[in-house]
Protein backbone atom coordinates (compact mmCIF):
# COMPACT_ATOMS: atom_id res chain seq x y z
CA UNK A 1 -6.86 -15.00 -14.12
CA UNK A 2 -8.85 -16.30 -11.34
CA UNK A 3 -10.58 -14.46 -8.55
CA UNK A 4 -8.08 -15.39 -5.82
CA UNK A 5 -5.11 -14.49 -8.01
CA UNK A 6 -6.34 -10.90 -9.24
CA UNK A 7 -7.37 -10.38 -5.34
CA UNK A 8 -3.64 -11.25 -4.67
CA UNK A 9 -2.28 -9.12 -7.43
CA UNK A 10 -4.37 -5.80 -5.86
CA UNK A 11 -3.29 -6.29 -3.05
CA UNK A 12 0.54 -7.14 -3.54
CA UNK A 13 2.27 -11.01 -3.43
CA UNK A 14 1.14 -13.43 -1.11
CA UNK A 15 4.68 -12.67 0.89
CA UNK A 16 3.64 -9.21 0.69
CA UNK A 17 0.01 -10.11 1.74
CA UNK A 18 1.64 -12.09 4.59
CA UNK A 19 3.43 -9.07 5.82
CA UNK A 20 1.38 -6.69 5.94
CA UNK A 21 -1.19 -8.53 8.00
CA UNK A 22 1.76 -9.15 10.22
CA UNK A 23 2.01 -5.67 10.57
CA UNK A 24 -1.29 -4.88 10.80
CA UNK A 25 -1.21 -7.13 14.36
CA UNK A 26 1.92 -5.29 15.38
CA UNK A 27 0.21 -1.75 14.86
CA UNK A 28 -3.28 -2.00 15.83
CA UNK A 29 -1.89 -4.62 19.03
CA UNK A 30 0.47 -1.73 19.57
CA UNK A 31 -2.21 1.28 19.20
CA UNK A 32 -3.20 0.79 23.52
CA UNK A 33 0.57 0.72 24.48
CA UNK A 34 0.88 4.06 22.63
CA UNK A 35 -2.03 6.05 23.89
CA UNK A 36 -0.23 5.39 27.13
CA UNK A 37 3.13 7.13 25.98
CA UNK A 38 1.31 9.92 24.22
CA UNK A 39 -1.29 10.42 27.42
CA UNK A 40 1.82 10.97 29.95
CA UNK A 41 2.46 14.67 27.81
CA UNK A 42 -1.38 15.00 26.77
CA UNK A 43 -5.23 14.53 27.63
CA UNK A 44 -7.42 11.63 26.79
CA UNK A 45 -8.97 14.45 24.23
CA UNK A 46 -6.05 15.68 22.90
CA UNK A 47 -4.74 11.78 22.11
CA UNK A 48 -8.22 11.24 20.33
CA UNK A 49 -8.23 14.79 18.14
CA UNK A 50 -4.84 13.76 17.29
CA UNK A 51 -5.43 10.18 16.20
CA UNK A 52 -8.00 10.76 13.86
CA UNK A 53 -7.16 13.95 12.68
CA UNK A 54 -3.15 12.72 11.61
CA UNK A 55 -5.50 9.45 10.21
CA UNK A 56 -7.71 12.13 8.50
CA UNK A 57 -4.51 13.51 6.54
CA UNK A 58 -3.20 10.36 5.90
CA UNK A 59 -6.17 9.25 3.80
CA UNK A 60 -6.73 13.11 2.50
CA UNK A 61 -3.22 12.16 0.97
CA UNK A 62 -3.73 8.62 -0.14
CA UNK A 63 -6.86 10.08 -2.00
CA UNK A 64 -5.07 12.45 -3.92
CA UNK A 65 -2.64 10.32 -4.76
CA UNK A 66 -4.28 7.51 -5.64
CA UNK A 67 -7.42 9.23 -7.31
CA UNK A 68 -9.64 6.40 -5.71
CA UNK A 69 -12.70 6.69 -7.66
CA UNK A 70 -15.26 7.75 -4.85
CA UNK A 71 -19.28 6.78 -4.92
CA UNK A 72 -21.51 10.21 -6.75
CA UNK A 73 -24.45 8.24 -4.11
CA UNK A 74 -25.60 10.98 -1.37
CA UNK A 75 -27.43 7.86 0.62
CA UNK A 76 -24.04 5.58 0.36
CA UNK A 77 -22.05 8.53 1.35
CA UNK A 78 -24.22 8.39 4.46
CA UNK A 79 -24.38 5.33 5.45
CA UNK A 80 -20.16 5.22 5.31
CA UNK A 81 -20.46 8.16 7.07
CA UNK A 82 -22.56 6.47 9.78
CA UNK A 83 -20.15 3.84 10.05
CA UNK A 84 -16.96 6.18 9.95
CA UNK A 85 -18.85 8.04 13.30
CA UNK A 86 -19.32 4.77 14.74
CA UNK A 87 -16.54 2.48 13.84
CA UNK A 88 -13.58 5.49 14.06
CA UNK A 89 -14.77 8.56 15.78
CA UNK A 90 -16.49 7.43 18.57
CA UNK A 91 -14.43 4.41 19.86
CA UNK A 92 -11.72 6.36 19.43
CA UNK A 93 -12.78 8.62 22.06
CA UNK A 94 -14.31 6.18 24.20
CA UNK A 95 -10.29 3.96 24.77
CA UNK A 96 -7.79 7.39 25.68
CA UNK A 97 -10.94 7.93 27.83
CA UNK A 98 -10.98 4.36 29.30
CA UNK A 99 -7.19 4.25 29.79
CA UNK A 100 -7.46 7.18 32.43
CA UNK A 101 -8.35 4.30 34.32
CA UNK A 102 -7.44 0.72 33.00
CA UNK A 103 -4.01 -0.82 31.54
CA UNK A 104 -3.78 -0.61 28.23
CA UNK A 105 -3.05 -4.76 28.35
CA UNK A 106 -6.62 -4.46 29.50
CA UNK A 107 -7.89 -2.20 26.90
CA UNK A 108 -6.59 -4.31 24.33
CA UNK A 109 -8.17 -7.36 25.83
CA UNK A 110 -11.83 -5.23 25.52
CA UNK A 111 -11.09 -4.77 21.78
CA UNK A 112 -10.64 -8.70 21.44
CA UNK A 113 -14.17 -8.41 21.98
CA UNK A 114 -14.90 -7.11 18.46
CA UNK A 115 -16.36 -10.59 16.97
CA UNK A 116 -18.25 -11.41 19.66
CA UNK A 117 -20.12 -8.11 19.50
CA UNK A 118 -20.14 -7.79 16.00
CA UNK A 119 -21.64 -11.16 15.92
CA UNK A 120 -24.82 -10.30 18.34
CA UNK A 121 -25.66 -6.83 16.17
CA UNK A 122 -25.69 -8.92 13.04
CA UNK A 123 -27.95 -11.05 14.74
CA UNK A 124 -30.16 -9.38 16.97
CA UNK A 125 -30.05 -5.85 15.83
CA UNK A 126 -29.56 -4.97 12.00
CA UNK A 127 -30.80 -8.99 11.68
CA UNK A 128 -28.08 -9.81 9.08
CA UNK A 129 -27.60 -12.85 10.20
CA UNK A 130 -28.65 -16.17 11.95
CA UNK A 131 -26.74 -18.00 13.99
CA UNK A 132 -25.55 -21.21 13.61
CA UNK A 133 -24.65 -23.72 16.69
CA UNK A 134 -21.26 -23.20 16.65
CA UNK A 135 -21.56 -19.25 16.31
CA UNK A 136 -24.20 -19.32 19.29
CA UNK A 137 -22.05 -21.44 21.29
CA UNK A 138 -18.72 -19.38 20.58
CA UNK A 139 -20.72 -16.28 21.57
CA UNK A 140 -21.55 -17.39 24.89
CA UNK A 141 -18.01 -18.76 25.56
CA UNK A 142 -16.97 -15.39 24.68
CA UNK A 143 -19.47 -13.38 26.86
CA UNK A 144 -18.46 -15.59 29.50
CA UNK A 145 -15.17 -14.79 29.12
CA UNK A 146 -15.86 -11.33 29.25
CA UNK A 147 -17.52 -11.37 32.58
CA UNK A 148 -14.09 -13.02 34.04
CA UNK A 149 -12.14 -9.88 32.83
CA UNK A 150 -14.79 -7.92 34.20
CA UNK A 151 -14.15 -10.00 37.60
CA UNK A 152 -17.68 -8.40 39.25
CA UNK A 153 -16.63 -10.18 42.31
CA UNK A 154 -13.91 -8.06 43.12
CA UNK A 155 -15.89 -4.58 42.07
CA UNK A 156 -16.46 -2.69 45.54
CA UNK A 157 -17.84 0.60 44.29
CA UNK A 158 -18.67 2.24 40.79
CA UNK A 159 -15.24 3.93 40.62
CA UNK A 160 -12.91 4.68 37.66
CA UNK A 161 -12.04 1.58 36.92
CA UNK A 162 -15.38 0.11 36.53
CA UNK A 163 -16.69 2.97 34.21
CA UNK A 164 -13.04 2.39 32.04
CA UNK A 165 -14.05 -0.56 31.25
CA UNK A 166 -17.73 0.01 30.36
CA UNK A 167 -15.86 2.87 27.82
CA UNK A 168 -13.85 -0.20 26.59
CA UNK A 169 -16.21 -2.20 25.82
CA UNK A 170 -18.80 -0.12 24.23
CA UNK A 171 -16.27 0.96 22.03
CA UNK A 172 -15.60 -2.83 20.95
CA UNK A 173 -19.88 -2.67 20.76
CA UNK A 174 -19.21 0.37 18.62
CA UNK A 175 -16.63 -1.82 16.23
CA UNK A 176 -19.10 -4.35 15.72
CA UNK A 177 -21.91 -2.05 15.14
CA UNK A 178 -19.92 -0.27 12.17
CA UNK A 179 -18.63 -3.13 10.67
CA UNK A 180 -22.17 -4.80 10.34
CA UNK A 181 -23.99 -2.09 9.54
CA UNK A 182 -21.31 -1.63 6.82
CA UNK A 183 -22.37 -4.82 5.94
CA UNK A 184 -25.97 -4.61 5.49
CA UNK A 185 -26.28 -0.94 3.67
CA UNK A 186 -22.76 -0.02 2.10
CA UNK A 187 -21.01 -3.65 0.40
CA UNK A 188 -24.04 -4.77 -1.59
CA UNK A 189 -23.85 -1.01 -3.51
CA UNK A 190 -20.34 -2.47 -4.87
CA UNK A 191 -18.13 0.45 -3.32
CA UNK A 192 -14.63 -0.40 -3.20
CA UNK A 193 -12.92 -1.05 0.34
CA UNK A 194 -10.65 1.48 -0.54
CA UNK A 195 -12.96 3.79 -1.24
CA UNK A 196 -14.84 3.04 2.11
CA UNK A 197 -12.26 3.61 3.90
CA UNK A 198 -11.04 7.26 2.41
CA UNK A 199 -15.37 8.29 3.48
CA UNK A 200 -14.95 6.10 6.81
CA UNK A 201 -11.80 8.27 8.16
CA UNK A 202 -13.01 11.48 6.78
CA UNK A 203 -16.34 11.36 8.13
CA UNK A 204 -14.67 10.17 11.70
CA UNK A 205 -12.23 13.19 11.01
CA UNK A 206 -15.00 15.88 10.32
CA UNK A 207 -16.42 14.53 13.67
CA UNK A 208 -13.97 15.04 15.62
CA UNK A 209 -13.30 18.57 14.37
CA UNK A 210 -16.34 19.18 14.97
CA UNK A 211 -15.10 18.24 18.79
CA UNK A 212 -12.58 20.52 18.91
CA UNK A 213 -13.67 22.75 21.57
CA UNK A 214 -14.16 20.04 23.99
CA UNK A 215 -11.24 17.50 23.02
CA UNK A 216 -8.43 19.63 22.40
CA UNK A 217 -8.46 21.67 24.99
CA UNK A 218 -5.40 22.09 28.23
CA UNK A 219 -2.20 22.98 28.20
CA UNK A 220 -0.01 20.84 25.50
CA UNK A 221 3.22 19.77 26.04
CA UNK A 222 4.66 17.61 23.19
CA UNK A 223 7.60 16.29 23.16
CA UNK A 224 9.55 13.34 20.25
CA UNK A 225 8.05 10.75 22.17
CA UNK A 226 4.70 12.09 21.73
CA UNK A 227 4.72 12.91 18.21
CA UNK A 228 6.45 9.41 17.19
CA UNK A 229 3.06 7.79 19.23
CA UNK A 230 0.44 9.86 17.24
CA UNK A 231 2.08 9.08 14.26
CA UNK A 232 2.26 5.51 14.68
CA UNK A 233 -1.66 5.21 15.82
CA UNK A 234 -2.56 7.95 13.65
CA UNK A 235 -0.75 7.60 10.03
CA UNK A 236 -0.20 3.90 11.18
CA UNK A 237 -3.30 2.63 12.84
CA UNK A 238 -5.68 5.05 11.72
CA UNK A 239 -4.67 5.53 8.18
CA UNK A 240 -2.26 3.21 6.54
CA UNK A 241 -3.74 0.11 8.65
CA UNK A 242 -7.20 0.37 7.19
CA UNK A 243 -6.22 0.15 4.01
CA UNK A 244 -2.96 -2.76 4.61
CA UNK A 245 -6.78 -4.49 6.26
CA UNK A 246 -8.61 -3.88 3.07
CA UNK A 247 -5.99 -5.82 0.80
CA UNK A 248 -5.54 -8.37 3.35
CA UNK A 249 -9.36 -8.70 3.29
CA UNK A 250 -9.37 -9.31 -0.52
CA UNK A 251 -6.78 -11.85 -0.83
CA UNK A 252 -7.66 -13.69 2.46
CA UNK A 253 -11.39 -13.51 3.20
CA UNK A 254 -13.13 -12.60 6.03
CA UNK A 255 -12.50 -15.75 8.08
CA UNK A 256 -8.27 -15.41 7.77
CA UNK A 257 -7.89 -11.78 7.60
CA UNK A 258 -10.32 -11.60 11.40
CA UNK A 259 -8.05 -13.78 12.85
CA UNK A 260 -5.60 -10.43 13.22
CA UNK A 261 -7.87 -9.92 16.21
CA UNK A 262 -6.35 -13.24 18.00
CA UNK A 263 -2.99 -12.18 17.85
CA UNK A 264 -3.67 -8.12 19.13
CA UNK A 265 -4.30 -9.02 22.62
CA UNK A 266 -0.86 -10.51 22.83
CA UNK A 267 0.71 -7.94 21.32
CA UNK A 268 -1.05 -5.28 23.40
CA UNK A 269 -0.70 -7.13 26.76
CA UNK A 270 3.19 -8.18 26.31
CA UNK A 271 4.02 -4.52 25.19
CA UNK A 272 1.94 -3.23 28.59
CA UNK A 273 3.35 -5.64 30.78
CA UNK A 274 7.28 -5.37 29.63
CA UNK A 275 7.41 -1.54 28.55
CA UNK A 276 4.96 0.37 31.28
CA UNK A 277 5.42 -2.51 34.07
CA UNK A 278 1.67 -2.96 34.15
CA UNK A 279 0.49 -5.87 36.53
CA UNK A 280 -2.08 -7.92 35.48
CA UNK A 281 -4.51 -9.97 37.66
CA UNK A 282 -4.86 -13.89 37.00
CA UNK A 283 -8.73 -13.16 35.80
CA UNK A 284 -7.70 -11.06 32.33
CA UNK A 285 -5.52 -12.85 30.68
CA UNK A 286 -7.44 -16.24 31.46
CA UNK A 287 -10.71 -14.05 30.73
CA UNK A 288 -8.85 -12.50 27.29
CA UNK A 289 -8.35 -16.57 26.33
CA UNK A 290 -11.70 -17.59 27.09
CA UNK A 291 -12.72 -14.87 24.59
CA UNK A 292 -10.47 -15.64 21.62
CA UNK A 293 -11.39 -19.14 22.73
CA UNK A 294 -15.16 -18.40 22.33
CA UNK A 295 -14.10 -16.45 18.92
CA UNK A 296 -12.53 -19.41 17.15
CA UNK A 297 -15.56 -21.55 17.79
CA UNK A 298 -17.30 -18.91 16.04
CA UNK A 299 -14.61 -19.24 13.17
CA UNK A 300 -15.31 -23.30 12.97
CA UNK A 301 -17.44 -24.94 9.95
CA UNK A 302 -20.45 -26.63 10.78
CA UNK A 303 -20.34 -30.24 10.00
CA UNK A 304 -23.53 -31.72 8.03
């Protein structure tokens, strides 16, 4: 059996591959549209503790199902738990925050953002890679893009809005952080991305508990509509996602299974615009393009 095949047999049929990366668009494209619902009955903090906490017990479950066989490594165990902080509890903190104030089309747009960042860590921070022409030219087509969904000529004063979006995009500065640093200090100890994923939600989850007194805090009123949204970005995005990424990731590759972040911003921004009537201006949607844009150059082969 080759390498491809017995990646495709772990992870399910190449149909079954297929959908779940289709899925995988629809729930983590979705995951802005439902902080929304869920933040009309409860606090940015509340949305957050409840998010990774449902992903928490999603993956508790998974584990002792499953009886993933877990690293005995103290330092690995650290450095997953590094990235879990990073990459889960942190970001997802930083977007029900940011939403306060921006769409959640927008928001979703700011997560686009995830190669591009993830791209200038690996180069210029943990230095795990070099870039190549295409990769340096795709990374300024992308920051460019990002200052036209910033749109600094129409900022008039350091108000909500502005800081939403800062919260936006360091979380997408947090994505790329984790997943590179994940990179550089977790895959070459040969832990399984199942198994980084159970220590990536739990560490996120003991995090956030740790949080507790100043995220879940307020009155709570919950309602079906609530609880339906936390499920789907908590069991769904949080949870069942990361590992529906993880087989995707085997039988694809890095290079097809990133391209789920081209497709989330349309998700996110036709869900915003239909469902909560959000407007959008002409400069993010062109400025979203210009990113993905600026990410597929990235994606291209350099001819010799």
């Amino acid at each position: 059996m080759t390498t491809t095949s017995a990646a495709a047999k772990a992870g399910g049929s190449p149909l079954l591959i297929a959908l779940k990366f289709i899925f995988l668009a629809l729930l983590w494209g979705s995951s802005f549209f439902f902080i929304k619902i869920a933040m009309t009955t409860l606090s940015w903090g509340q949305v957050a503790w409840s998010r990774v906490v449902a992903g928490g017990i999603f993956m508790l479950v998974f584990w002792l199902i499953s009886r993933e066989k877990l690293p005995r490594d103290l330092v690995t165990w650290g450095h997953i738990a590094v990235a879990g902080v990073f990459g889960i509890g942190i970001p997802f903190i930083f977007f029900p925050w940011a939403e306060q104030f921006i769409t959640s089309a927008v928001a979703t747009i700011y997560n686009g953002l995830t190669p591009i960042m993830t791209a200038i860590i690996a180069v210029y921070v943990l230095r795990v890679e070099n870039f190549n022409r295409n990769q340096a030219a795709g990374v300024l087509v992308g920051l460019a893009g990002l200052v036209v969904v910033i749109a600094p000529w129409t900022i008039t004063d350091l108000g909500g809005s502005f800081w939403g979006q800062i919260a936006a995009l360091s979380a997408a500065v947090m994505y790329g952080f984790s997943g590179t640093y994940l990179k550089k200090y977790v895959f070459p100890r040969g832990v399984s991305a199942k198994a980084i994923s159970i220590i990536e939600v739990g560490a996120a989850t003991v995090f956030i508990l740790l949080l507790t007194p100043f995220l879940a805090t307020g009155p709570l009123t919950i309602d079906w509509t609530t609880i339906i949204a936390i499920a789907i970005i908590g069991f769904g995005g949080t949870g069942l996602a990361y590992l529906w990424f993880n087989d995707v990731l085997e039988s694809w590759g890095p290079t097809r299974a990133s391209s789920v972040t081209y497709v989330m911003p349309i998700v996110g921004i036709m869900l915003g615009v239909v469902f909560l009537g959000e407007t959008l201006h002409w400069y993010e949607p062109v400025g979203g393009a210009i990113v993905i844009a600026g990410v597929l150059i990235m994606r291209r082969q350099v001819k010799n």
